[in-house]
Protein backbone atom coordinates (compact mmCIF):
# COMPACT_ATOMS: atom_id res chain seq x y z
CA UNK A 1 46.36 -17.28 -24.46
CA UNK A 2 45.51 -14.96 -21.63
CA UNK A 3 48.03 -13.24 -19.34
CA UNK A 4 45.97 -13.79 -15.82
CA UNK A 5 47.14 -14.86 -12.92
CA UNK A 6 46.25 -17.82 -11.15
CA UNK A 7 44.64 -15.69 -8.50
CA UNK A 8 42.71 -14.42 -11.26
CA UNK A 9 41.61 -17.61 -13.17
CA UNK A 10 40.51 -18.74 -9.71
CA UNK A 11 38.37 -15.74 -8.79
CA UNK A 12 36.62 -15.43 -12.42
CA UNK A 13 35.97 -19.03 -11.61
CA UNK A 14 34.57 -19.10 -8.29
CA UNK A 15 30.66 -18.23 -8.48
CA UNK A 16 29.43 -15.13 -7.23
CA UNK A 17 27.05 -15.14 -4.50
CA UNK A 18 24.28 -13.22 -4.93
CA UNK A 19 23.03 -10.66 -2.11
CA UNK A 20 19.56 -12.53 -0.36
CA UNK A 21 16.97 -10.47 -0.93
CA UNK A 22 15.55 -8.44 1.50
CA UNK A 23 11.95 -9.55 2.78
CA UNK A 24 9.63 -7.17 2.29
CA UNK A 25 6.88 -7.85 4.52
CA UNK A 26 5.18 -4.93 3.73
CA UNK A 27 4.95 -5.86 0.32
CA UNK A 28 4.10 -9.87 0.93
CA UNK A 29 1.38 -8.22 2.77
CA UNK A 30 0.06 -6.07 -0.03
CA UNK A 31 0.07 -8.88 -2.90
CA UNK A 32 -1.97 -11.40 -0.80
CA UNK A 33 -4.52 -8.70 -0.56
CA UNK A 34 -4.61 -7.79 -3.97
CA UNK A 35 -4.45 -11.68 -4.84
CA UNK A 36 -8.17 -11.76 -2.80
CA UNK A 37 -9.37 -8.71 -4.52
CA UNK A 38 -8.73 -10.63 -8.45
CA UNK A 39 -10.44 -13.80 -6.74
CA UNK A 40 -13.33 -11.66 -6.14
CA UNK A 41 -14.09 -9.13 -8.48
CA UNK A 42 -16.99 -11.08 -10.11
CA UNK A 43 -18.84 -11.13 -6.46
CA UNK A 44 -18.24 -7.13 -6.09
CA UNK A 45 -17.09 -5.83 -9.67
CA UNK A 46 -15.75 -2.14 -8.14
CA UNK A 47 -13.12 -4.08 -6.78
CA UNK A 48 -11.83 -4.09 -10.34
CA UNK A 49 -10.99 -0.29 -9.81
CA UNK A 50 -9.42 -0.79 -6.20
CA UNK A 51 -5.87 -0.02 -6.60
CA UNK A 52 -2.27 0.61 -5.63
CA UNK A 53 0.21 3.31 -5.40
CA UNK A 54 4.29 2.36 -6.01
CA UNK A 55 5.15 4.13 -3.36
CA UNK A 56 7.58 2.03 -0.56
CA UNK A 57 9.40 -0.13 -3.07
CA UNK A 58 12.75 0.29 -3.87
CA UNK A 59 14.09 2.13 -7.13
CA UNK A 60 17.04 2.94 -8.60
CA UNK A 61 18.03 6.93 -8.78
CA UNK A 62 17.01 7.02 -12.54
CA UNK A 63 13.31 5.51 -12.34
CA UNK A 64 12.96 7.10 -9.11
CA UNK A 65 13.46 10.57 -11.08
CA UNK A 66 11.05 9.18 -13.70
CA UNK A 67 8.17 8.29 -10.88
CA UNK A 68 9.10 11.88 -9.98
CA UNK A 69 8.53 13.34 -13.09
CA UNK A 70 5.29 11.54 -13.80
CA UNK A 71 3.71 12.02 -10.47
CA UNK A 72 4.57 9.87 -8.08
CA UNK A 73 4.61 11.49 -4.69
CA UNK A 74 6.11 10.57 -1.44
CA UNK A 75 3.31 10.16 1.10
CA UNK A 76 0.79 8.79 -0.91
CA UNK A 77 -1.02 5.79 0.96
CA UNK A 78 -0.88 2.18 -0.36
CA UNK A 79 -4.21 1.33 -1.32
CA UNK A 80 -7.07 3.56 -2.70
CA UNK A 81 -10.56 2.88 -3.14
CA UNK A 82 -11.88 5.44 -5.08
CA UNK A 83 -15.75 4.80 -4.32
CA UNK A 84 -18.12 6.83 -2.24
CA UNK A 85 -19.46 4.28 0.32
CA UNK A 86 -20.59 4.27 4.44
CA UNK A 87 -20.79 8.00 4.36
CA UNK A 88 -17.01 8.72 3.48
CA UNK A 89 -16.10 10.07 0.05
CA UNK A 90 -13.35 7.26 -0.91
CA UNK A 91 -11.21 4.89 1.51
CA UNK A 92 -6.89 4.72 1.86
CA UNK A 93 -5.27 1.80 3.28
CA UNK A 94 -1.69 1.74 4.63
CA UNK A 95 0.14 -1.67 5.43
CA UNK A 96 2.46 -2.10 7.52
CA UNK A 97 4.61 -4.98 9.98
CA UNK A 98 4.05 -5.21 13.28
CA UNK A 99 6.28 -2.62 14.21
CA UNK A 100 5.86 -0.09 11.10
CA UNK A 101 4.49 3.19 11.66
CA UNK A 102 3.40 5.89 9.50
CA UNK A 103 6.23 7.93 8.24
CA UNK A 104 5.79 11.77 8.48
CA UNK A 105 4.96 12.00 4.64
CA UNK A 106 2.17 9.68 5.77
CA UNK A 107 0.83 11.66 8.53
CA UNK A 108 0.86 14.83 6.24
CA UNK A 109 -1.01 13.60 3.63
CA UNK A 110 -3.63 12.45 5.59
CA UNK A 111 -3.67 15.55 7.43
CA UNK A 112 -3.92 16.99 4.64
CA UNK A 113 -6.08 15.52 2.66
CA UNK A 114 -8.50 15.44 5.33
CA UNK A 115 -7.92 19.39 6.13
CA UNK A 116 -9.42 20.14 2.73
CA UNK A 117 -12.26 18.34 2.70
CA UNK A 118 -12.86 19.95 6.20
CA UNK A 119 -12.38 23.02 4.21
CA UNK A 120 -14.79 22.79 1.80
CA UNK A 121 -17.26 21.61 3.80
CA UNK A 122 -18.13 18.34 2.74
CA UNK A 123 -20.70 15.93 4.55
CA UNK A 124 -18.17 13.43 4.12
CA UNK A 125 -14.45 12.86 3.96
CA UNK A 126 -12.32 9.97 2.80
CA UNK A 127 -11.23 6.95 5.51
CA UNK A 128 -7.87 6.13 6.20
CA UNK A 129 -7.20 2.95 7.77
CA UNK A 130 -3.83 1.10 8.58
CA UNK A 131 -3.60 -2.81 8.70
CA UNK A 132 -1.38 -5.34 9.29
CA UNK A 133 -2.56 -8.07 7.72
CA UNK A 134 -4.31 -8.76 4.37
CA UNK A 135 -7.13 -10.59 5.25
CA UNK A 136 -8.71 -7.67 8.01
CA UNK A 137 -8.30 -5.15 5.09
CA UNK A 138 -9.87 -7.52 2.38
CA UNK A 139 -13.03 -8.02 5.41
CA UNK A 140 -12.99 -4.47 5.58
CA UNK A 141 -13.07 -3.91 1.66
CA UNK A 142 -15.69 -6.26 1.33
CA UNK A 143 -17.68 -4.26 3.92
CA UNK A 144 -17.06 -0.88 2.76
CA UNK A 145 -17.72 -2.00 -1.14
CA UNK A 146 -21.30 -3.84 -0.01
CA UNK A 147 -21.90 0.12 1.92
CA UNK A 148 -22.66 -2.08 5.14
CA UNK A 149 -23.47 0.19 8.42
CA UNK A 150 -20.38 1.16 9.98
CA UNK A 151 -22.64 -0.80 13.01
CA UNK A 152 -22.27 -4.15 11.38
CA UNK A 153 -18.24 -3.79 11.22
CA UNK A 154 -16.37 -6.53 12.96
CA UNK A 155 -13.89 -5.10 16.17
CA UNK A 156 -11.15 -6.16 13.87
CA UNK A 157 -12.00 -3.27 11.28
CA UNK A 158 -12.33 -0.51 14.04
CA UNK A 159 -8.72 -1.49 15.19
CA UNK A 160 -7.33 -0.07 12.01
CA UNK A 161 -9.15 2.99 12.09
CA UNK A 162 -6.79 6.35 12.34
CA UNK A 163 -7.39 8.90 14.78
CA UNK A 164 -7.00 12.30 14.06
């Protein structure tokens, strides 16, 4: 026989409600993109190697410190694709909602990254383009995969050009 209250028996048998989950548009974003590139890797087979950084989701302390200790670095942008194509060296894609902007890890790493390859002189540096939406960066991908003139790019892809 247990020695609980009423009060207790009542609240160990009322169901917990569970926290909603927070939308993460960001991420929604993200997997419909990727879910084009699997669709299409037979048509353009380097999409096989175009991939994603963890960055932006949600950890607890402990695999956060892990991430840390393996690597993972605050800043990095979402998408890479690590091929030389349309005169740049590789291509970075952020996503982000409507309202997102970069975050000032963002901006340095870009800066950054685009300082050195100033610095050692290279015809060519890598693009970094932000989107909001996965189907102008899958267009874009497609583009920048087939090496198609930057001339032949749709408007749409220009829009998510950086300046710098």
């Amino acid at each position: 026989m247990t020695n609980k209250t009423p009060l207790q028996l009542a609240l160990a048998a009322t169901p917990r409600l569970k926290k909603p989950k927070r939308k993460n548009e960001e991420f929604e974003i993200q997997k419909a993109y990727f879910h084009a590139i699997l669709l299409h890797q037979k048509t353009i087979p380097e999409m096989k190697w175009v991939h994603a950084s963890m960055n932006g989701r949600y950890s607890d302390p402990r695999t956060a410190a892990m991430s840390k200790a393996v690597g993972l670095k605050k800043g990095i942008w979402d998408v890479h694709i690590p091929f030389a194509r349309c005169g740049h060296t590789c291509a970075w894609i952020e996503f982000k909602t409507e309202q997102g902007e970069l975050t000032d890890e963002q901006i340095d790493f870009r800066s950054e990254v685009l300082s050195l390859h100033k610095n050692e002189l290279l015809r060519a540096e890598p693009l970094f383009l932000v989107y909001r939406n996965w189907s102008d960066a899958f267009d874009f991908t497609k583009l920048y995969l087939k090496n198609v003139d930057v001339e032949g790019w749709p408007k749409h892809v220009f829009a998510a050009m950086t300046d710098d």
